[in-house]
N, C-alpha and C. Protein backbone atom coordinates (compact mmCIF):
# COMPACT_ATOMS: atom_id res chain seq x y z
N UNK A 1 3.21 14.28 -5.68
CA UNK A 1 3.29 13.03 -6.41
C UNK A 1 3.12 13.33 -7.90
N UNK A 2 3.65 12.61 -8.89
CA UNK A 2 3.83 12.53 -10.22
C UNK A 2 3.16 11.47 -10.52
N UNK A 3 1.83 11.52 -11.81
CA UNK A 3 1.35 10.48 -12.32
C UNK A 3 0.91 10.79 -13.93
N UNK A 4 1.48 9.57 -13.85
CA UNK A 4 1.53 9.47 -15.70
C UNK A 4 0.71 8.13 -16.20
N UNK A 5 -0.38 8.08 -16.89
CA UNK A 5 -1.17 7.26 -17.32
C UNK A 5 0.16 6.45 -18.38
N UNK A 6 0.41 5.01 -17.91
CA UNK A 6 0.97 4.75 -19.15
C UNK A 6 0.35 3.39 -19.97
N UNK A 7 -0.50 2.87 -19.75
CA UNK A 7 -1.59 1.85 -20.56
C UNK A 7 -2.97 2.19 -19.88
N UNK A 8 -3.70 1.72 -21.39
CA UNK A 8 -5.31 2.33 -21.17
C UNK A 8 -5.47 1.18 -21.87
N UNK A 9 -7.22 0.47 -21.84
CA UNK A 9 -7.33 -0.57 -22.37
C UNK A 9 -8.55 -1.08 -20.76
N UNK A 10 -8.77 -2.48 -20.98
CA UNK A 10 -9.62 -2.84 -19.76
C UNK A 10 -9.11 -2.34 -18.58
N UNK A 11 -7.57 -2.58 -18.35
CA UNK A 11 -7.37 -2.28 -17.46
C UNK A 11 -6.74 -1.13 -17.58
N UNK A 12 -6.24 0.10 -16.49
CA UNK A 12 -5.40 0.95 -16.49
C UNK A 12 -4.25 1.38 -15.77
N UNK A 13 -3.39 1.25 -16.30
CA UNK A 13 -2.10 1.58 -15.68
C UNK A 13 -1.42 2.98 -15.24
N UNK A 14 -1.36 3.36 -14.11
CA UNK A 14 -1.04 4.60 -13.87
C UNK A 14 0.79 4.25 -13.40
N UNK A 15 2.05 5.27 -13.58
CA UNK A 15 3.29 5.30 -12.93
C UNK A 15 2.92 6.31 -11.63
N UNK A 16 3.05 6.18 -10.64
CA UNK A 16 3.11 7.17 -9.77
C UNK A 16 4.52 7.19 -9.28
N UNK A 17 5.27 8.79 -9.27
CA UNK A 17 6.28 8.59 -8.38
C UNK A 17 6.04 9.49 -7.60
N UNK A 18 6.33 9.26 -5.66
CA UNK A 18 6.05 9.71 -4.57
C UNK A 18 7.41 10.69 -4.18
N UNK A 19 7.18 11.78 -3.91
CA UNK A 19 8.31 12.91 -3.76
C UNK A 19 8.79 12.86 -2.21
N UNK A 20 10.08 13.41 -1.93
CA UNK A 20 10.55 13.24 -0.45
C UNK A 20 9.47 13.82 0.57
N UNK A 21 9.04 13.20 1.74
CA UNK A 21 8.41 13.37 2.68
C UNK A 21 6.71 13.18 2.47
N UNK A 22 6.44 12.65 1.64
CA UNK A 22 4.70 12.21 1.09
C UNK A 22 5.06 10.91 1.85
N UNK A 23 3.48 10.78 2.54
CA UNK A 23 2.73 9.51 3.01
C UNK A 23 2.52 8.56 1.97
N UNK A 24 3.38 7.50 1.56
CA UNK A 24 2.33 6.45 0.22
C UNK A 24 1.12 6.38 1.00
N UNK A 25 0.34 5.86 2.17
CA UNK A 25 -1.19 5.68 2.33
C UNK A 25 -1.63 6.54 1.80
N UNK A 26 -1.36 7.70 1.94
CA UNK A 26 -2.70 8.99 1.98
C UNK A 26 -2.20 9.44 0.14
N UNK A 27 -1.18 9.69 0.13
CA UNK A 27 -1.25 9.77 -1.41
C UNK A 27 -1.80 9.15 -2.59
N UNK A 28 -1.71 7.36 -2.16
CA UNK A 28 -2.22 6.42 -2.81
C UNK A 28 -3.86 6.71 -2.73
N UNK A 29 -4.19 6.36 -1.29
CA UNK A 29 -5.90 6.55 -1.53
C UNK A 29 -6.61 7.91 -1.84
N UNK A 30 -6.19 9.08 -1.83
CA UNK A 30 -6.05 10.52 -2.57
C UNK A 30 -6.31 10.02 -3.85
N UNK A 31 -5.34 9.70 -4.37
CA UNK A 31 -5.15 9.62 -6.48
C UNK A 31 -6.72 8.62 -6.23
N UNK A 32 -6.64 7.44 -5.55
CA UNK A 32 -7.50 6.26 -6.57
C UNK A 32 -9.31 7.15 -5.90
N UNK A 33 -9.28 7.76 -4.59
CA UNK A 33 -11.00 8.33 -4.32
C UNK A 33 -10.79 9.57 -5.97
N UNK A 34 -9.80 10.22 -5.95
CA UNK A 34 -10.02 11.99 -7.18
C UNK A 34 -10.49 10.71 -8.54
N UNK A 35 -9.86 9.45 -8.55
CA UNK A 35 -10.26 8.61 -9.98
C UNK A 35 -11.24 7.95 -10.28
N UNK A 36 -11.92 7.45 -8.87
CA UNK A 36 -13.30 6.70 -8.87
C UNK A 36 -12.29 5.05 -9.08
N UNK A 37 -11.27 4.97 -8.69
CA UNK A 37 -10.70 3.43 -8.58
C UNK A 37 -11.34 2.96 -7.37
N UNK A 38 -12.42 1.71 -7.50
CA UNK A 38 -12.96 1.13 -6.77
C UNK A 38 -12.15 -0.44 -6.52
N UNK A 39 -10.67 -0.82 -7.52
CA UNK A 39 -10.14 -1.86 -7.00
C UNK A 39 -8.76 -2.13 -7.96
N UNK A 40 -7.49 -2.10 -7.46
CA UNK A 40 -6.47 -2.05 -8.13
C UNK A 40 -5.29 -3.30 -7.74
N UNK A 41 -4.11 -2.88 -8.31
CA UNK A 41 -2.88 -3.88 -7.81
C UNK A 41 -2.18 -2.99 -7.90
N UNK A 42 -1.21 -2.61 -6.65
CA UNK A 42 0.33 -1.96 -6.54
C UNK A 42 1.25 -2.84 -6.87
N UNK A 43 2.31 -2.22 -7.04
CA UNK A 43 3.91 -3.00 -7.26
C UNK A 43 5.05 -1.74 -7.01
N UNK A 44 5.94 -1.82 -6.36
CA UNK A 44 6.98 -0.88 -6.48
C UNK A 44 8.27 -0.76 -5.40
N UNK A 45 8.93 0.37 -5.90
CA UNK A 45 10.26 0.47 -5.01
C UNK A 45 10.49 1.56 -5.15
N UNK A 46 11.89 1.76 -3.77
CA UNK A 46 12.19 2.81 -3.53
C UNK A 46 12.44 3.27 -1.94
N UNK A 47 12.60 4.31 -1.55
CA UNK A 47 13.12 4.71 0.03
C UNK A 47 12.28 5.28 0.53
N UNK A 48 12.78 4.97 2.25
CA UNK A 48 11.72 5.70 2.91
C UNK A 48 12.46 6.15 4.26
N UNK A 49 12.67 7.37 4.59
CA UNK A 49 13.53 8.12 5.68
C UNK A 49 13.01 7.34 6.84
N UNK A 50 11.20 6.82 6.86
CA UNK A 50 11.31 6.18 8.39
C UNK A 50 9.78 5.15 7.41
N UNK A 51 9.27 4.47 8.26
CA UNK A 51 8.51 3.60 8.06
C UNK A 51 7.68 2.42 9.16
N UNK A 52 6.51 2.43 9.29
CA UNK A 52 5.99 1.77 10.30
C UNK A 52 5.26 0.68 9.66
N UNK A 53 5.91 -0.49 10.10
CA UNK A 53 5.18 -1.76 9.33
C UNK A 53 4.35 -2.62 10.54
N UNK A 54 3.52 -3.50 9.97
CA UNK A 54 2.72 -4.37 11.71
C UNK A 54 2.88 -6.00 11.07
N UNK A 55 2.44 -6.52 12.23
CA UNK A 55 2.21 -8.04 12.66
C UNK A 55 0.72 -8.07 12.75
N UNK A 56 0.29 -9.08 12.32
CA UNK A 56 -1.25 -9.22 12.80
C UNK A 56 -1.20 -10.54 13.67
N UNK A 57 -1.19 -10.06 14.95
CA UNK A 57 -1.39 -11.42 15.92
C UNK A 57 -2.68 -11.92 16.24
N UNK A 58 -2.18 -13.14 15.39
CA UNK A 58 -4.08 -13.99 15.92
C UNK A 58 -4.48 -14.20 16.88
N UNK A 59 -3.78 -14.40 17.93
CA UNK A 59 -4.16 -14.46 18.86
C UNK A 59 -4.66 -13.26 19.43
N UNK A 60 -4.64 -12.71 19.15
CA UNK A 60 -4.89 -10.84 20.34
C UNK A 60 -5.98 -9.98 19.25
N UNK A 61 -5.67 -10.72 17.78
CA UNK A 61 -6.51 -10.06 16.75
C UNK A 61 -6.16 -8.50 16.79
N UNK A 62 -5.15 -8.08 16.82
CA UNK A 62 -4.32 -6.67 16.87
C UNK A 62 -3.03 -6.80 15.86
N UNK A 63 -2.97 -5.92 16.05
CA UNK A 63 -1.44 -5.61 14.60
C UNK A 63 -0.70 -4.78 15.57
N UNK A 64 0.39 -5.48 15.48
CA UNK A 64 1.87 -5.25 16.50
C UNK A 64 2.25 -4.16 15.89
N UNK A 65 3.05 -2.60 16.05
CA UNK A 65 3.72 -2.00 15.15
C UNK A 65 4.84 -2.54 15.29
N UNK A 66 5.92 -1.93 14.24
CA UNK A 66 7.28 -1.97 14.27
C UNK A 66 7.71 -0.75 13.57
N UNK A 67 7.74 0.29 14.31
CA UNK A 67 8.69 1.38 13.47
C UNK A 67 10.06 1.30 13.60
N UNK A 68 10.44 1.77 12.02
CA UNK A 68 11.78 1.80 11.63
C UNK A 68 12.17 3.54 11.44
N UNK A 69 12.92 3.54 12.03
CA UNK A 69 13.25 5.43 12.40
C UNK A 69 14.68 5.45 11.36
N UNK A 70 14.77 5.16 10.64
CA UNK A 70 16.11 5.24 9.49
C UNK A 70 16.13 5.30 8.15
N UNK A 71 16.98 5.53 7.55
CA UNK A 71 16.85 5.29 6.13
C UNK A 71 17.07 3.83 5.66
N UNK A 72 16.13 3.46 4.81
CA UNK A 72 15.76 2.32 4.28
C UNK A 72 15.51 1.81 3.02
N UNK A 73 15.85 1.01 1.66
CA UNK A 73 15.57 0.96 1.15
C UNK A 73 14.05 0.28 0.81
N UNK A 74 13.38 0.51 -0.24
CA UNK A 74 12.09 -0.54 -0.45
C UNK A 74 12.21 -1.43 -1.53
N UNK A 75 12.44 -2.76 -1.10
CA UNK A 75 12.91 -3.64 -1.63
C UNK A 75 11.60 -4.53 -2.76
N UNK A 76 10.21 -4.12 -1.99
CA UNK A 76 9.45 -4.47 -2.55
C UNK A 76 7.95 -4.08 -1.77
N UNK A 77 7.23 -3.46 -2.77
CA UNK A 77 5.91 -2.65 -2.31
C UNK A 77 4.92 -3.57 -2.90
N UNK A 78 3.97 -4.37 -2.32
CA UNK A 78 2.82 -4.97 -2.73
C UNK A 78 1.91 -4.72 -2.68
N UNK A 79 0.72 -4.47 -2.94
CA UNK A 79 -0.96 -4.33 -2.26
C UNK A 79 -1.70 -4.40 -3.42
N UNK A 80 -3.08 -4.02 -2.88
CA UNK A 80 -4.16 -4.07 -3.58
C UNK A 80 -4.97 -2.82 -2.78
N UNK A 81 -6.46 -2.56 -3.42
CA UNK A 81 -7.64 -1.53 -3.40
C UNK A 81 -8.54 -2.23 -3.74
N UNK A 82 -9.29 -1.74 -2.40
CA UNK A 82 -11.00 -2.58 -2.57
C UNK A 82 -11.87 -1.62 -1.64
N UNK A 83 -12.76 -1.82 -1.78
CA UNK A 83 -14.09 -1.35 -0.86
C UNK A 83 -14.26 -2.07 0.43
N UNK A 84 -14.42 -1.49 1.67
CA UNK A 84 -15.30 -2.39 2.46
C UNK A 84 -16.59 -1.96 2.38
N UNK A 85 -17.31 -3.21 3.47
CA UNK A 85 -18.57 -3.50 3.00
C UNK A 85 -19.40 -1.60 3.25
N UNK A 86 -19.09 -0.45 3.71
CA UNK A 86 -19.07 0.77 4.03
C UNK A 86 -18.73 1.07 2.83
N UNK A 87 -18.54 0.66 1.60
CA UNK A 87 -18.10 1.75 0.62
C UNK A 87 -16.64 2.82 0.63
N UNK A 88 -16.17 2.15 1.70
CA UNK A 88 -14.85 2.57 1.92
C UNK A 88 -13.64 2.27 1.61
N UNK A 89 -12.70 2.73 0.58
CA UNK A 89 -11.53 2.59 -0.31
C UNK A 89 -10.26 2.40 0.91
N UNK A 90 -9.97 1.05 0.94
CA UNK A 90 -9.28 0.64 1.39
C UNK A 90 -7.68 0.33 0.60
N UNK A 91 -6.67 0.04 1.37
CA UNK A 91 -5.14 -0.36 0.77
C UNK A 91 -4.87 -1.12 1.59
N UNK A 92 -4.75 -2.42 0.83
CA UNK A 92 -4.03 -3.33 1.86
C UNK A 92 -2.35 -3.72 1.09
N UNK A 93 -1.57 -3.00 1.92
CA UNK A 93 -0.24 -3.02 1.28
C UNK A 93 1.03 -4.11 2.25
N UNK A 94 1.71 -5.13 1.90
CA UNK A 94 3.14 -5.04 2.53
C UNK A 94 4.41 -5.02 1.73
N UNK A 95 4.91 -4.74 2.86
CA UNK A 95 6.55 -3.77 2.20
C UNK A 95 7.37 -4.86 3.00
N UNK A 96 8.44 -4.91 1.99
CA UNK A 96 9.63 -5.63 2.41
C UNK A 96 11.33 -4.57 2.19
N UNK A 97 11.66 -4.21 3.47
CA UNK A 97 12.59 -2.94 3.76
C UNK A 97 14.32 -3.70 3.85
N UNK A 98 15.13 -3.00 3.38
CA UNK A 98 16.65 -3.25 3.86
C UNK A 98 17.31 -1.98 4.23
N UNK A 99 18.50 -2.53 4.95
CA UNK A 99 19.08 -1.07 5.75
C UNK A 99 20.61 -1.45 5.12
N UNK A 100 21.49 -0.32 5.55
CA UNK A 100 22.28 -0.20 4.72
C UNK A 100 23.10 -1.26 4.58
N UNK A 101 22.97 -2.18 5.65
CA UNK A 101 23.97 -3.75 5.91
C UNK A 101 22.96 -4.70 5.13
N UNK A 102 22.05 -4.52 4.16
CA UNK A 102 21.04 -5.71 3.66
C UNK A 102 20.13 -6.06 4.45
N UNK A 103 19.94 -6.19 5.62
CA UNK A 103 19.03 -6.62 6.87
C UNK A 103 17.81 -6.34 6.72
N UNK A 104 17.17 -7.35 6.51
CA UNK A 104 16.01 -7.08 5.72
C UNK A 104 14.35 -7.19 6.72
N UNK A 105 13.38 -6.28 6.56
CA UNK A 105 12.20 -6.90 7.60
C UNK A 105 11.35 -6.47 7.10
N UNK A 106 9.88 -7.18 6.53
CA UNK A 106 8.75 -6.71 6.43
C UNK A 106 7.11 -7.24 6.93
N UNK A 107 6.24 -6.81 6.18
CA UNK A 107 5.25 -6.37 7.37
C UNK A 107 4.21 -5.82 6.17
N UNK A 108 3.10 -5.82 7.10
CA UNK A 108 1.61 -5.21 6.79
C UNK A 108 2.11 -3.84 6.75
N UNK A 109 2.06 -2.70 5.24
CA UNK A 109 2.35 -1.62 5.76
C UNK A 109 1.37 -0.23 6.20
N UNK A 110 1.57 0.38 6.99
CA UNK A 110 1.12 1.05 7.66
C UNK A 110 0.96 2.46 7.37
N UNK A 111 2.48 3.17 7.23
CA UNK A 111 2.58 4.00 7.22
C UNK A 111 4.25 4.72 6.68
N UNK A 112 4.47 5.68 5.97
CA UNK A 112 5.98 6.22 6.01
C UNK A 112 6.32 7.51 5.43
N UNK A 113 7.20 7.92 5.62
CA UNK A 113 7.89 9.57 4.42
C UNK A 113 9.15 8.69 3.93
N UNK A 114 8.51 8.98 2.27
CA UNK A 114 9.30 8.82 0.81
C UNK A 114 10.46 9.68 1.59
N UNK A 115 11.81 9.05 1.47
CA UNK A 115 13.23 9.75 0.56
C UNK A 115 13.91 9.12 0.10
N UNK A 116 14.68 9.05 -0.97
CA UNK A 116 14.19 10.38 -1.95
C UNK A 116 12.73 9.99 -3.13
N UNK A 117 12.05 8.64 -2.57
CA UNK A 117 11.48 8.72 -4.00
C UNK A 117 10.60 6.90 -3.56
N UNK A 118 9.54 7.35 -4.41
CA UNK A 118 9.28 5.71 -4.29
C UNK A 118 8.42 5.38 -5.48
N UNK A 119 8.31 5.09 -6.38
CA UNK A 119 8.38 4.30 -7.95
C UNK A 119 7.13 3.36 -7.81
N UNK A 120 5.92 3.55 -7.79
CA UNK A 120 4.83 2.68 -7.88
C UNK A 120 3.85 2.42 -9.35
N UNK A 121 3.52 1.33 -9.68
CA UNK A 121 2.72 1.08 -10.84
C UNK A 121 1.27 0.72 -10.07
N UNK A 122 0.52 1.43 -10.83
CA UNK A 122 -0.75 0.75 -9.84
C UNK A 122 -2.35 0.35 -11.30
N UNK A 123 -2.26 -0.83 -11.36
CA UNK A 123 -3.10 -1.53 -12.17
C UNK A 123 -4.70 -1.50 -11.72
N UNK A 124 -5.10 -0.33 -12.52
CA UNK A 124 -6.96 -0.27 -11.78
C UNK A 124 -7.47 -1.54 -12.68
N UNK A 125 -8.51 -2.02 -12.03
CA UNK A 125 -9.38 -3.13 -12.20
C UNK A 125 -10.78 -2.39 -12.77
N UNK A 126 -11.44 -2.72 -14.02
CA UNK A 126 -12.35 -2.74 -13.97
C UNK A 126 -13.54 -2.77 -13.66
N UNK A 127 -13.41 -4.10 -12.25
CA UNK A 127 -14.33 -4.12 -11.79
C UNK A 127 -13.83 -4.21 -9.87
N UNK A 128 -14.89 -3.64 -9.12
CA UNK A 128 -14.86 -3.26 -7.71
C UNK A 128 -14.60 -4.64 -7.28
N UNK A 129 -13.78 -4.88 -6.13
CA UNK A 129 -13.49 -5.39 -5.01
C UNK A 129 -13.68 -5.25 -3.82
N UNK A 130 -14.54 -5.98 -3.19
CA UNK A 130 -15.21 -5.79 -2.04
C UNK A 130 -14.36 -6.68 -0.66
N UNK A 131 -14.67 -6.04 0.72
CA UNK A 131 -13.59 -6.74 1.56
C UNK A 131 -14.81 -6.70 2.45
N UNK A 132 -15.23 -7.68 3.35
CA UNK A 132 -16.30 -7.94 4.57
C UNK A 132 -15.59 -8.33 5.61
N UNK A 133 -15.98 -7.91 6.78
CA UNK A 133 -15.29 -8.03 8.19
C UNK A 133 -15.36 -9.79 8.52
N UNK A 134 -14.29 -10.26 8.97
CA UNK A 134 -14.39 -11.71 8.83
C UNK A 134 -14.60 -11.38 10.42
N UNK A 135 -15.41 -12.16 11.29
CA UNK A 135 -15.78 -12.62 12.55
C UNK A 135 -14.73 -13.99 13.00
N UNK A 136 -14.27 -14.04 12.28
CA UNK A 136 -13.20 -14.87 12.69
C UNK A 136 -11.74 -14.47 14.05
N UNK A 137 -11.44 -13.15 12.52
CA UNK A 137 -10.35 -12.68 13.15
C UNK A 137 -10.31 -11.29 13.33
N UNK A 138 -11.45 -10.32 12.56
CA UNK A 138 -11.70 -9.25 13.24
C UNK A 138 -11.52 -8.57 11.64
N UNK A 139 -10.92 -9.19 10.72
CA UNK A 139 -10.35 -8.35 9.65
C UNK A 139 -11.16 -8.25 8.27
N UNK A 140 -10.71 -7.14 7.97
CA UNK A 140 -11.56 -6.72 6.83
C UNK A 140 -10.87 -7.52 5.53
N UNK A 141 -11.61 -8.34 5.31
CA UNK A 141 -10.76 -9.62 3.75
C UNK A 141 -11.67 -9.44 2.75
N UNK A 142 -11.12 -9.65 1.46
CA UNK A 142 -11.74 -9.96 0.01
C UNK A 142 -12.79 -11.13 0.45
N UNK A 143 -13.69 -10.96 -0.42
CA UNK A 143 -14.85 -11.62 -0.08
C UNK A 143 -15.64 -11.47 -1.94
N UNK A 144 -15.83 -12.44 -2.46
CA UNK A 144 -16.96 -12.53 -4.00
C UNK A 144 -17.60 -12.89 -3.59
């Protein structure tokens, strides 16, 4: 992965670009534990040779997969970085994918291998973001 600091100031702006066959999860939470980013905002695009996105069914309180075994574009990469209540650097990301006919599907993302490339801005926060297990539905949510 390639990262280039490009605004400093309260907040900080890093470019990351992800090289063919890198995990965005593990790359992403890699860079922000080596930085001490305790809470950020993603944004980005770009491809991914395969990609596993989920459903969170309320009812069952489980996340459905859906892997996509193809080449795909990334039409749009969202998330955030926070702590759970463990002190543990979390990513809660979804991706919205098209295939080569436009057909579009997205999802809670999970998991994938970059090709050729995937183009992320990621905005650290100043201050930590914390996520507590909701007893509701089982899930780890933002919580002030």
């Amino acid at each position: 992965m390639q990262v280039k600091l490009i605004a400093e100031g309260a907040e900080k702006t890093y470019a990351l670009v992800l090289m063919p066959g890198e995990d965005p999860h593990e790359e992403i939470l890699t860079f922000a534990r080596e930085r001490g980013i305790t809470a950020g905002r993603l944004m980005g695009v770009g491809a991914f040779a395969r990609v596993t996105l989920a459903y969170f069914n309320l009812e069952t309180r489980r996340y459905e997969e859906h892997p996509y075994e193809q080449q795909v574009e990334v039409t749009s990469f969202l998330g955030n970085l926070a702590l759970t209540g463990e002190q543990e650097l979390k990513l809660h990301a979804h991706v919205t994918i098209a295939d080569r006919e436009g057909r579009s599907w997205g999802g809670h993302f999970l998991h994938a291998r970059v090709q050729p490339t995937l183009e992320l801005f990621l905005i650290q926060s100043p201050h930590a973001l914390t996520r507590r297990k909701d007893d509701a539905t089982g899930l780890d949510l933002l919580r002030f």
